[in-house]
Protein backbone atom coordinates (compact mmCIF):
# COMPACT_ATOMS: atom_id res chain seq x y z
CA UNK A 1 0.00 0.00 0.00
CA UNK A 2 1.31 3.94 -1.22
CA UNK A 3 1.52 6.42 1.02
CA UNK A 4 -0.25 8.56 -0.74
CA UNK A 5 -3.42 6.20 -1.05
CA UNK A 6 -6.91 7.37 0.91
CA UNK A 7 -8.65 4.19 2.99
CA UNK A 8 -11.94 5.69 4.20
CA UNK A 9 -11.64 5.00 8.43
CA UNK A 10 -14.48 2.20 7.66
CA UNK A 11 -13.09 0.36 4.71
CA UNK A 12 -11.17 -2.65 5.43
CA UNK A 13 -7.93 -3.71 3.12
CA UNK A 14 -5.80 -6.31 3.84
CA UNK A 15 -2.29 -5.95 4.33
CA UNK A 16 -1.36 -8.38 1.81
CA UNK A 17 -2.92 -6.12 -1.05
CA UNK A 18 -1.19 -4.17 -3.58
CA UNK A 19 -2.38 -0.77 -4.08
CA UNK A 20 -1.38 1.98 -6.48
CA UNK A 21 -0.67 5.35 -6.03
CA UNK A 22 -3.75 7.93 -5.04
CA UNK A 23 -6.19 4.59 -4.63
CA UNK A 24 -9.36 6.09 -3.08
CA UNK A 25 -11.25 3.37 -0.92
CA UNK A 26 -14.22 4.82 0.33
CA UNK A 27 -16.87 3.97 3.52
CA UNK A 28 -17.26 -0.22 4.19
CA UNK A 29 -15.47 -1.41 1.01
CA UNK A 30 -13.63 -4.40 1.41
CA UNK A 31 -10.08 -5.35 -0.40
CA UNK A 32 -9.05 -8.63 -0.22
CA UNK A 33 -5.13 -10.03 0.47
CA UNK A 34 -4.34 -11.38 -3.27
CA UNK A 35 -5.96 -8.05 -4.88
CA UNK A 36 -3.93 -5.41 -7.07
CA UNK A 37 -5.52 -2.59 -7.74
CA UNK A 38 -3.61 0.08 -9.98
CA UNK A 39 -2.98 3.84 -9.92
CA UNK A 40 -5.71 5.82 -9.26
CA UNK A 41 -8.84 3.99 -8.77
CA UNK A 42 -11.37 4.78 -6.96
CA UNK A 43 -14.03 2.30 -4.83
CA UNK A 44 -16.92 4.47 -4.07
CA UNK A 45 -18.41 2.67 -0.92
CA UNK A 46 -19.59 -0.75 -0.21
CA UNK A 47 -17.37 -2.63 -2.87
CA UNK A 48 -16.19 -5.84 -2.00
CA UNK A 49 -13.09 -7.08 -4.22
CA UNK A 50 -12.12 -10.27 -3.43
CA UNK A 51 -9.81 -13.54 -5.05
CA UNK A 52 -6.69 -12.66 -7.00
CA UNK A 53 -8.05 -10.23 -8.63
CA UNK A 54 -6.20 -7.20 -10.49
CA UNK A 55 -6.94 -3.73 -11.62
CA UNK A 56 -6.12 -1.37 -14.24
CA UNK A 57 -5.17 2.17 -13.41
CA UNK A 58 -8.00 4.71 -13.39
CA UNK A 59 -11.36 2.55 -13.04
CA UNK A 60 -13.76 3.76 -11.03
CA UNK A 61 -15.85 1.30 -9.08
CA UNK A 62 -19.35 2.02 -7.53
CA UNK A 63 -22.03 0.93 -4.61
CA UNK A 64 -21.98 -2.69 -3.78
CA UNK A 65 -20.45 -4.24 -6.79
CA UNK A 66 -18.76 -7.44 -5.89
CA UNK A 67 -15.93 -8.24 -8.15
CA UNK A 68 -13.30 -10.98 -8.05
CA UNK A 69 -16.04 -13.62 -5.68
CA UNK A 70 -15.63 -17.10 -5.84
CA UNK A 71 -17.59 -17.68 -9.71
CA UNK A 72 -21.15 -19.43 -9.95
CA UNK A 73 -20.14 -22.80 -11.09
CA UNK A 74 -21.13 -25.74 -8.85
CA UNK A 75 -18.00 -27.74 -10.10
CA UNK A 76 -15.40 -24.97 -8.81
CA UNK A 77 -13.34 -26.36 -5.86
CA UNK A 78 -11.62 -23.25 -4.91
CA UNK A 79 -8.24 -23.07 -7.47
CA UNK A 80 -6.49 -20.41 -7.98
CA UNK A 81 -8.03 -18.76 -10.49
CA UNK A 82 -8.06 -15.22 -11.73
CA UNK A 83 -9.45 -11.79 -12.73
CA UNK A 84 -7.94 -9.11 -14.61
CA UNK A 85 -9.51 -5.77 -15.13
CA UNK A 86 -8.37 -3.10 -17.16
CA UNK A 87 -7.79 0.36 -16.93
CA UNK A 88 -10.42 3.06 -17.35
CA UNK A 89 -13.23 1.07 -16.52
CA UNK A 90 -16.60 1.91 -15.49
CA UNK A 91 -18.92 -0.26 -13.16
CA UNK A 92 -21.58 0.73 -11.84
CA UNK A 93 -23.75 -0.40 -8.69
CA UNK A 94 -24.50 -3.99 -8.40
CA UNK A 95 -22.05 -5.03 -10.90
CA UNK A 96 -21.04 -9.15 -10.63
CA UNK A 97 -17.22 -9.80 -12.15
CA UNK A 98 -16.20 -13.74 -11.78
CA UNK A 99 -13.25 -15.57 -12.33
CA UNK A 100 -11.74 -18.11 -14.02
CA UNK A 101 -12.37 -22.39 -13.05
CA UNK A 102 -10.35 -25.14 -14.08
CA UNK A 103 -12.85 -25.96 -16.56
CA UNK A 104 -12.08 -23.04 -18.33
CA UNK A 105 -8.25 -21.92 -18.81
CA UNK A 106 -8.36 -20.49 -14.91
CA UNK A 107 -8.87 -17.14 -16.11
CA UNK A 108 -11.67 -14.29 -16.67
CA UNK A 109 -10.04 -10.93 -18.74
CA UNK A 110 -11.89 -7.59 -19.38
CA UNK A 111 -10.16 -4.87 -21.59
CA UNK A 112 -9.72 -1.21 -21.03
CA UNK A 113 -12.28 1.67 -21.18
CA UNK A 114 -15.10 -0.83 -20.45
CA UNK A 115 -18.59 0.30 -18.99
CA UNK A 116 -20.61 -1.53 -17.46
CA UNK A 117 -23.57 -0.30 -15.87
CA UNK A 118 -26.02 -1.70 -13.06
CA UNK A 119 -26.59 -5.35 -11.78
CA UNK A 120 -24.74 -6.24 -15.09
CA UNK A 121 -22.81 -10.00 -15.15
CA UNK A 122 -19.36 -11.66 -16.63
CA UNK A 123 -20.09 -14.87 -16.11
CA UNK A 124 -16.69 -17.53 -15.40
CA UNK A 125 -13.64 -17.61 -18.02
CA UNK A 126 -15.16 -14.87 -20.41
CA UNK A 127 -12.87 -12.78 -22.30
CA UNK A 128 -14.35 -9.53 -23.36
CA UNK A 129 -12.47 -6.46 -25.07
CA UNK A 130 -11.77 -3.02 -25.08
CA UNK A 131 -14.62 -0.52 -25.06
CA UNK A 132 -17.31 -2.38 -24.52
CA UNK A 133 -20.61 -1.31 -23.34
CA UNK A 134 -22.98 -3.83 -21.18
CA UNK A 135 -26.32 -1.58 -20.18
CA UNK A 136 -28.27 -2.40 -17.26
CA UNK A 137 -28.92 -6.45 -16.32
CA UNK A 138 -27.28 -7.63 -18.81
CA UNK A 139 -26.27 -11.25 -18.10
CA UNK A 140 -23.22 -12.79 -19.88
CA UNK A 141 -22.76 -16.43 -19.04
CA UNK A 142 -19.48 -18.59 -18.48
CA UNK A 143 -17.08 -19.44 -20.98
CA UNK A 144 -18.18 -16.09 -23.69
CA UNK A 145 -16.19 -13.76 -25.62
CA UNK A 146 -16.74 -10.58 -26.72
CA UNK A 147 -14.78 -8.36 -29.04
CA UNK A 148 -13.89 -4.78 -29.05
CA UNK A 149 -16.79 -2.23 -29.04
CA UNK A 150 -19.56 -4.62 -28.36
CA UNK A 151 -22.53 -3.21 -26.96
CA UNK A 152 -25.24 -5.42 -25.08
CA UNK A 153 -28.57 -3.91 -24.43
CA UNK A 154 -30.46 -4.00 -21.39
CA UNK A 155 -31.58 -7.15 -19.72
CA UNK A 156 -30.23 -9.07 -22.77
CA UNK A 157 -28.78 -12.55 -21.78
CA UNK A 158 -25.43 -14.33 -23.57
CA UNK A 159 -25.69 -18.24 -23.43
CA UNK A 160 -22.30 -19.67 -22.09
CA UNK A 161 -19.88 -20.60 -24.99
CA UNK A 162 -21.10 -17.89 -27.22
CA UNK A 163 -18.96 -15.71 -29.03
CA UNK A 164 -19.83 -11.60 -29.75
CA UNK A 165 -17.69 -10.22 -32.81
CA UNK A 166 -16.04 -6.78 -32.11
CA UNK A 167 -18.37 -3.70 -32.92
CA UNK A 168 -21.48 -5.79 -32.55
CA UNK A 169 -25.12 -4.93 -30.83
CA UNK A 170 -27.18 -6.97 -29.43
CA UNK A 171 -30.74 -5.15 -28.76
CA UNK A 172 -31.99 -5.10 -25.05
CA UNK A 173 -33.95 -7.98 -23.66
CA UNK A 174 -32.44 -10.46 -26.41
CA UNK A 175 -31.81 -13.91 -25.91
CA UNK A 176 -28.33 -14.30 -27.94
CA UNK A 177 -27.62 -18.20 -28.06
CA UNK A 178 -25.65 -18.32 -31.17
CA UNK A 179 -22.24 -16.51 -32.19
CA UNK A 180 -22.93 -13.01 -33.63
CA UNK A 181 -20.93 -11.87 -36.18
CA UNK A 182 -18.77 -8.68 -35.64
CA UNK A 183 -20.46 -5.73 -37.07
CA UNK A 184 -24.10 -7.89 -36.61
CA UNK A 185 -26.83 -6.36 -34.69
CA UNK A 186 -28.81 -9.48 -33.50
CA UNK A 187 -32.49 -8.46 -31.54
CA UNK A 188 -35.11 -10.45 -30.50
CA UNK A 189 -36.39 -13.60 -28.21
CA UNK A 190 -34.55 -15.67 -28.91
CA UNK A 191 -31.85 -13.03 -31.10
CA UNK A 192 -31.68 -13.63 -34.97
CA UNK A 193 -29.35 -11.64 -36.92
CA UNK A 194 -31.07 -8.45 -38.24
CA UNK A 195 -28.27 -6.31 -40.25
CA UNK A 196 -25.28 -4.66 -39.43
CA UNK A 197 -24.64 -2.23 -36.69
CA UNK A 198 -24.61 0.77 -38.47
CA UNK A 199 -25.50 3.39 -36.07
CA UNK A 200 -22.37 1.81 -34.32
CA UNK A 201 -20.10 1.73 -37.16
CA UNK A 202 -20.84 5.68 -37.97
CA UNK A 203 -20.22 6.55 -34.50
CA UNK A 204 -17.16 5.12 -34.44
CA UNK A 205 -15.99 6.61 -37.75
CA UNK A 206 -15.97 4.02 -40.36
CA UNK A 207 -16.18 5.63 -43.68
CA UNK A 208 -19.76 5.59 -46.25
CA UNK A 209 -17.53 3.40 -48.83
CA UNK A 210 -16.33 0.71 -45.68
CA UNK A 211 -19.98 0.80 -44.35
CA UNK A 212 -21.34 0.37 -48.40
CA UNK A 213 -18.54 -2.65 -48.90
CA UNK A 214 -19.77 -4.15 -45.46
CA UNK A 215 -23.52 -4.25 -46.17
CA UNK A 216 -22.53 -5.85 -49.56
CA UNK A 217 -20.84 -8.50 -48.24
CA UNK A 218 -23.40 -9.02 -45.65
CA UNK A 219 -25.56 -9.43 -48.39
CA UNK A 220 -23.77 -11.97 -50.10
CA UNK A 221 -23.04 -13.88 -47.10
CA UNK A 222 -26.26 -14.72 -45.76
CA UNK A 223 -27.91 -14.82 -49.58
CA UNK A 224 -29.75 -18.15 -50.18
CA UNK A 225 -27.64 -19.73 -52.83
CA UNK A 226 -25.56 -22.61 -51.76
CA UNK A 227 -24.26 -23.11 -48.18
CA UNK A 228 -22.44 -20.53 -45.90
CA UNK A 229 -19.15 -21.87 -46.35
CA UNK A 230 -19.02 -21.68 -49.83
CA UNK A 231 -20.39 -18.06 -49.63
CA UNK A 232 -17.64 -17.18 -47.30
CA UNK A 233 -15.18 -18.28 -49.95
CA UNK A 234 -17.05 -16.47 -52.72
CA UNK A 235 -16.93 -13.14 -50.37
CA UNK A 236 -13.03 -13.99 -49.84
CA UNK A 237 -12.81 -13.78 -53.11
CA UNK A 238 -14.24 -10.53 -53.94
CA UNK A 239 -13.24 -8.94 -51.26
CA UNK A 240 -9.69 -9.67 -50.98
CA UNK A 241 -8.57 -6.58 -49.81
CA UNK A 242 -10.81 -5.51 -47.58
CA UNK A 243 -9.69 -5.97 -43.75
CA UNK A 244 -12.71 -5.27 -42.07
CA UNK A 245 -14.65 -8.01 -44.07
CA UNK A 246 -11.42 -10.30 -43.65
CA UNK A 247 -12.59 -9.77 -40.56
CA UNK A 248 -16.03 -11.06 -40.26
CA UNK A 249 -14.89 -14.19 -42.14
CA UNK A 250 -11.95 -15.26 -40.09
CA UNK A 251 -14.40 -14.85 -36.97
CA UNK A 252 -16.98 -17.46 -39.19
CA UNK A 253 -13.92 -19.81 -39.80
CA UNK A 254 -12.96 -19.44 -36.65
CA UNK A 255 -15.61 -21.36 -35.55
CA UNK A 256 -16.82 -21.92 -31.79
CA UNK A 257 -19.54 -24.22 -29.61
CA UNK A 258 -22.20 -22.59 -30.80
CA UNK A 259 -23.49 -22.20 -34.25
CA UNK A 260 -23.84 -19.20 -35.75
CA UNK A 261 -26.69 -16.24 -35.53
CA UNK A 262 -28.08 -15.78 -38.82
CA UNK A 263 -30.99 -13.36 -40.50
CA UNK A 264 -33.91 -16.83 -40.39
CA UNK A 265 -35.29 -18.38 -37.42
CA UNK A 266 -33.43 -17.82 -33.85
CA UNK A 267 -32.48 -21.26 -34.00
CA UNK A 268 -32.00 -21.57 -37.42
CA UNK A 269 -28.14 -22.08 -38.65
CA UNK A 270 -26.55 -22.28 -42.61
């Protein structure tokens, strides 16, 4: 612990914790003996962070979020697992961060300049990205990833094992039990693909010609001639030198558990 840290008279810290310098800990948090947190953060009041746990510089913390708890999986028998955090993150109140199991590489990683906001969920060895967004309630189960500049809606639910391609949405209250593309905005219970992200893409400043060359080979992916695989190799193709559709089709190689999220019926797959 710094000397320049500030424990609030009612927080408890262990001594065996590693804390940056100017950590604020604030009224009846509690920091547990493996923890690291990194310059600057800030626990509001009544966080608990617990297991061997570390922190990125610069995340702020809020009201009762318990990050770093033994995870919800029946079949953990208390190894030393982990979770890292990045820096600049936001969570807000109620927030539930697990770690790792056995089962599942021993490790749960979050990226920098994440948000997420109330009672939201990372379920057991997840990996999610940079910049991502999870509103209110959202639940992601054990075992998910999710790429950079994903944004979950509210009260939308991620079946363990699924994968969520970077810049992707998927619409509040959705059931996602398939992978979603990156760049795919997948709504609905249970979530079907339903177009690109687009309000997402221009926010983030992709260009009208990327944005035109993504739709077309959205198109052309998820057309109704032949089967997806040999689609994907006809978009390869045509669209050789284009890295953000390269991009889409490596994550549909790529393969995972689940199959994949596609525009016909929720549990439809090509």
């Amino acid at each position: 612990m710094t000397d320049n840290s500030n424990i609030h008279s009612t927080a408890i810290v262990a001594d065996d914790a590693t804390l940056g310098d100017g950590v604020k800990v604030g009224p009846y948090c509690l920091v547990g003996e493996n923890v690291s947190l990194g310059d600057g953060i800030e626990l509001i009041s009544h966080v608990v962070v617990e297991g061997r746990t570390t922190i990125g510089s610069g995340t702020r913390i809020f009201p009762f979020a318990s990050i770093g708890h033994r995870p919800q999986d029946l079949k953990y028998a208390g190894e030393p697992s982990t979770l890292t955090i990045g820096s600049d993150c936001q969570i807000r109140e109620g927030v539930t961060l697990n770690p790792g199991t056995e089962g599942g590489g021993m490790k749960t990683t979050i990226g920098d300049k994440c948000t997420f906001l109330a009672n939201s969920h990372v379920g057991h060895d997840c990996d999610v990205g940079n910049s991502v967004i999870f509103s209110n309630n959202v639940m992601l189960a054990g075992h998910c990833q999710v790429g950079d500049f994903a944004i979950i809606g509210g009260g939308a639910a991620v079946i363990q094992f699924a994968r969520v391609g970077a810049h992707a949405f998927v619409g509040g209250m959705s059931g996602l039990e398939q992978d979603l593309i990156p760049y795919g905005m997948a709504l609905g219970n249970r979530a079907r693909l339903s177009g690109l992200n687009i309000i997402g893409l221009q926010r983030r400043g992709f260009s009208r010609s990327q944005i035109h060359d993504l739709r077309r080979a959205y198109r052309a992916l998820f057309a109704d001639e032949g089967t997806l695989m040999e689609r994907v190799e006809d978009v390869a193709t045509e669209f050789s030198d284009h890295v953000i559709v390269e991009e889409i089709l490596a994550f549909i190689k790529e393969g995972g558990k689940r199959s994949l999220c596609t525009p016909g019926d929720p549990g439809s797959s090509s």
